[in-house]
Protein backbone atom coordinates (compact mmCIF):
# COMPACT_ATOMS: atom_id res chain seq x y z
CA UNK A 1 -7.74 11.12 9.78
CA UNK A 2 -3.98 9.72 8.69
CA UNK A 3 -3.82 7.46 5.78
CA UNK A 4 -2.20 4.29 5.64
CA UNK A 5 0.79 5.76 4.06
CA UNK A 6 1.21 8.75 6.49
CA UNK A 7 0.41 6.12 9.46
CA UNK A 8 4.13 3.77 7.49
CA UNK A 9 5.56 7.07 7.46
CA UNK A 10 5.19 7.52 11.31
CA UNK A 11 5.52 4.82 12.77
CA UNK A 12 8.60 3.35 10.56
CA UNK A 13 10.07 7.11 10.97
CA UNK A 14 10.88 6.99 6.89
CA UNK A 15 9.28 9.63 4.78
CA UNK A 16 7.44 8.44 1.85
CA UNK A 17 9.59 10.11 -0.75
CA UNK A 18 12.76 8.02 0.94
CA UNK A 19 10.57 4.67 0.87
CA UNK A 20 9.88 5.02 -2.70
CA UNK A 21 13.28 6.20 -3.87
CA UNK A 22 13.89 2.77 -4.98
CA UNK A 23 12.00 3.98 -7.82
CA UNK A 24 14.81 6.12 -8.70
CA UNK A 25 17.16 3.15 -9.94
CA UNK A 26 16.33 -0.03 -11.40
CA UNK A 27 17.35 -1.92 -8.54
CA UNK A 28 16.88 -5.12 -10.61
CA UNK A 29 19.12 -3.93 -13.56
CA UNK A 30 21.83 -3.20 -11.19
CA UNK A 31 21.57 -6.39 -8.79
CA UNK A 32 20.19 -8.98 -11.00
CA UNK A 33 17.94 -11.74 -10.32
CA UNK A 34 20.47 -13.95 -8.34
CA UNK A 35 21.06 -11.05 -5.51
CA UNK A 36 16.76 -10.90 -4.64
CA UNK A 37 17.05 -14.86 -4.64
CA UNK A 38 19.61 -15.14 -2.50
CA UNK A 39 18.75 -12.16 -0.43
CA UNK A 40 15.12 -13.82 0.36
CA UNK A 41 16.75 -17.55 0.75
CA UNK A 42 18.73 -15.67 3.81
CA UNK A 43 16.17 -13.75 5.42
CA UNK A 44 13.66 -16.74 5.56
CA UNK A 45 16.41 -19.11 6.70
CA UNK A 46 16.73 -16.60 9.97
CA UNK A 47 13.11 -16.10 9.98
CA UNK A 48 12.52 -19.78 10.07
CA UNK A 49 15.13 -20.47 12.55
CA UNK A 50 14.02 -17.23 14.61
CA UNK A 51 14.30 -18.18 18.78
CA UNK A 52 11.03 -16.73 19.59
CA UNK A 53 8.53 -19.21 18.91
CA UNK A 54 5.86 -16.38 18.50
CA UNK A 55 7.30 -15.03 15.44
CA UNK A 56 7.89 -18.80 14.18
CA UNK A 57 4.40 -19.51 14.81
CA UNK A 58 3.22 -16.82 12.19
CA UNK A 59 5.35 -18.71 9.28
CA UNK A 60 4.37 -21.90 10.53
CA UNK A 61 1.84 -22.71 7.61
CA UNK A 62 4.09 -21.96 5.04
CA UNK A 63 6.61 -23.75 2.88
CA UNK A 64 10.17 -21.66 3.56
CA UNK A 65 10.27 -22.66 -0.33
CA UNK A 66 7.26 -20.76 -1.54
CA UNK A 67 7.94 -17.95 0.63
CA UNK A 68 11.66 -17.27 -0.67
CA UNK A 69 9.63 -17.96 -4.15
CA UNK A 70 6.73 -15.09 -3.38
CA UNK A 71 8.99 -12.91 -1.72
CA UNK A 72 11.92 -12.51 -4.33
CA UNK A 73 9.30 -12.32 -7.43
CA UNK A 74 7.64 -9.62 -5.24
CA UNK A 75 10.86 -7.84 -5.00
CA UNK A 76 12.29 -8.33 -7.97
CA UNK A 77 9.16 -7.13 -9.79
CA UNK A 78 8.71 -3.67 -7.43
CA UNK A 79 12.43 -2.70 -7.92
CA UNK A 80 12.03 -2.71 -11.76
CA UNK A 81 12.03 -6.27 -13.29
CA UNK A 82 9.31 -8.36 -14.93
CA UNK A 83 6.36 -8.87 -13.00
CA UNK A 84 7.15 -12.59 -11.97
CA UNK A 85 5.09 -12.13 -8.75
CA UNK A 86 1.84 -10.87 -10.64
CA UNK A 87 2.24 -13.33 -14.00
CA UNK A 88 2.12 -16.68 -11.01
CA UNK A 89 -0.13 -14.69 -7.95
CA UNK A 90 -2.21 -12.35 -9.22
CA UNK A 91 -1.34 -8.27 -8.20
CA UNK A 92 0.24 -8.34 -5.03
CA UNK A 93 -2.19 -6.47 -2.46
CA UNK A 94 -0.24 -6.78 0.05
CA UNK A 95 -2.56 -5.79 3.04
CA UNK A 96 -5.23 -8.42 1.88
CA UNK A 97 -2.38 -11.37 1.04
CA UNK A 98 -1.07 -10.21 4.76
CA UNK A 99 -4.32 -10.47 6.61
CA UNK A 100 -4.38 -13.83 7.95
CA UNK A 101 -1.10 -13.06 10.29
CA UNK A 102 -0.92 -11.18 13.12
CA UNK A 103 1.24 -7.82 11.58
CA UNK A 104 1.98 -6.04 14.63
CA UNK A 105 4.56 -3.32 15.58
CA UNK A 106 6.29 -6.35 17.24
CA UNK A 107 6.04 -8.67 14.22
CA UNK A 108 7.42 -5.66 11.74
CA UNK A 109 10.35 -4.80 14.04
CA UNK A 110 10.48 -8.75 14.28
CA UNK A 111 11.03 -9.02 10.04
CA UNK A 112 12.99 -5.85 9.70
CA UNK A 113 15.36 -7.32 11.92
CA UNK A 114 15.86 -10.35 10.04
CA UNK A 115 16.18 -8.43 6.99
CA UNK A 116 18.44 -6.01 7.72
CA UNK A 117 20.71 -8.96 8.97
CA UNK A 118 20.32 -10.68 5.69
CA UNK A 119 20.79 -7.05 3.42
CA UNK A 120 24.10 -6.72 5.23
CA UNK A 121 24.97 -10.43 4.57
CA UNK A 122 24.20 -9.98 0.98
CA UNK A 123 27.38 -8.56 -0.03
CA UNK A 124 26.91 -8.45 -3.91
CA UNK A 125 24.14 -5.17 -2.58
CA UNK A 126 26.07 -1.92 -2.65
CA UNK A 127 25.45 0.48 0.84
CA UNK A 128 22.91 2.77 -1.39
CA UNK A 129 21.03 0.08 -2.31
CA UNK A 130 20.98 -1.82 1.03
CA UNK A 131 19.88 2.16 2.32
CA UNK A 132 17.34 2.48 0.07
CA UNK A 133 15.91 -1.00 0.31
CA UNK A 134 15.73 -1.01 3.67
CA UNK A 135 13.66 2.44 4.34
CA UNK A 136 11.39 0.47 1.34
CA UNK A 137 11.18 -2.48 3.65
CA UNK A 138 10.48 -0.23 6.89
CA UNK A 139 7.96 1.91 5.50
CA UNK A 140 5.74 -1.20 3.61
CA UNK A 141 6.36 -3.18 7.06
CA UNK A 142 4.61 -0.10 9.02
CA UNK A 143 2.18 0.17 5.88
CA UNK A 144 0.82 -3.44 6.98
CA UNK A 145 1.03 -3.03 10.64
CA UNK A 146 -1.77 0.13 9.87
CA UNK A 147 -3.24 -2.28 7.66
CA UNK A 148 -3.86 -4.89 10.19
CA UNK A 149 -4.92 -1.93 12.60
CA UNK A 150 -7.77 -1.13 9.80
CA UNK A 151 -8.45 -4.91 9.37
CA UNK A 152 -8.99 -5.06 13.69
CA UNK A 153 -10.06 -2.14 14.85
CA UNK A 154 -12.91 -1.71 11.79
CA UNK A 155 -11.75 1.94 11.59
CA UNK A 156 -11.16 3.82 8.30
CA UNK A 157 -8.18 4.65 7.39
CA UNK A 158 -8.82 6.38 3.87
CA UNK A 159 -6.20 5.39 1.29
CA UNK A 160 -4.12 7.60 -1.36
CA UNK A 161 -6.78 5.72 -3.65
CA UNK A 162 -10.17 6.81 -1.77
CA UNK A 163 -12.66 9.50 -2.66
CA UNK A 164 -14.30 12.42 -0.95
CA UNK A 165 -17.65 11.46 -1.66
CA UNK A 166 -19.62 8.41 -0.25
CA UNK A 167 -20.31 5.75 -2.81
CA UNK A 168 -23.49 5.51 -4.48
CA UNK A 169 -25.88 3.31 -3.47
């Protein structure tokens, strides 16, 4: 049985040692706060003024505001900054904070669209980055469409964190 990671790693086509080489640089050292701001205020202002009404729809309960908020501190604190997301949310978990919407293949492609249309209109991101970035962004989005699989389908998928054994009783 695949894991959630080897199921990203699949169905995003990026291996898991290119989604996590933004580990390799502190992205946030070299960008800076402003660049994740502004890079979230332009994907959510295509994401909110998206044509299909499906992928609207899935938004449609939250503030644009909070969600460029959630989504920067998110980013800024996984690509090496202070953990701004986890000091105002709680830790991120993002298959359980995700559950409520409909993460399908369709959505991901759907939100990797929009954001590689705002990475390449975020000039003050150098290529490398923007590379890097996005096979992060591709791989997590596939990690949450095989979470939403688990979460519908009531199958196991075991996790990198799960055990051999059964838990005790």
């Amino acid at each position: 049985m695949q894991s959630l990671q080897e199921k990203a790693s699949q169905w995003s086509g990026v291996r898991a040692d290119d989604a996590f080489a933004i580990d390799e640089t502190n992205l946030y050292e070299k960008l800076g706060l402003q660049t994740f701001i502004n890079l979230s205020t332009n994907f959510y202002n295509r994401v909110y003024d998206d044509e299909e009404e499906w992928f609207r729809s899935i938004f449609a309960n939250s503030k644009k505001e909070e969600a460029i908020q959630n989504q920067y501190e998110f980013f800024v604190q996984r690509m090496g900054g202070p953990p701004l997301f986890s000091q105002r949310r709680g830790h991120p978990a993002l298959i359980a904070r995700h559950r409520p919407f409909p993460v399908t293949h369709q959505a991901a492609e759907r939100w990797l669209h929009h954001m590689q249309q705002a990475l390449d209109a975020t000039t003050d991101i150098d290529q490398d980055s923007k590379t890097k970035m996005m096979n992060f962004f591709r791989h997590t989005a596939f990690f949450l469409v095989a979470g939403d699989e688990l979460k519908n389908q009531k199958q196991g998928f075991p996790c990198k964190h799960a055990t051999e054994k059964p838990a005790a009783a």
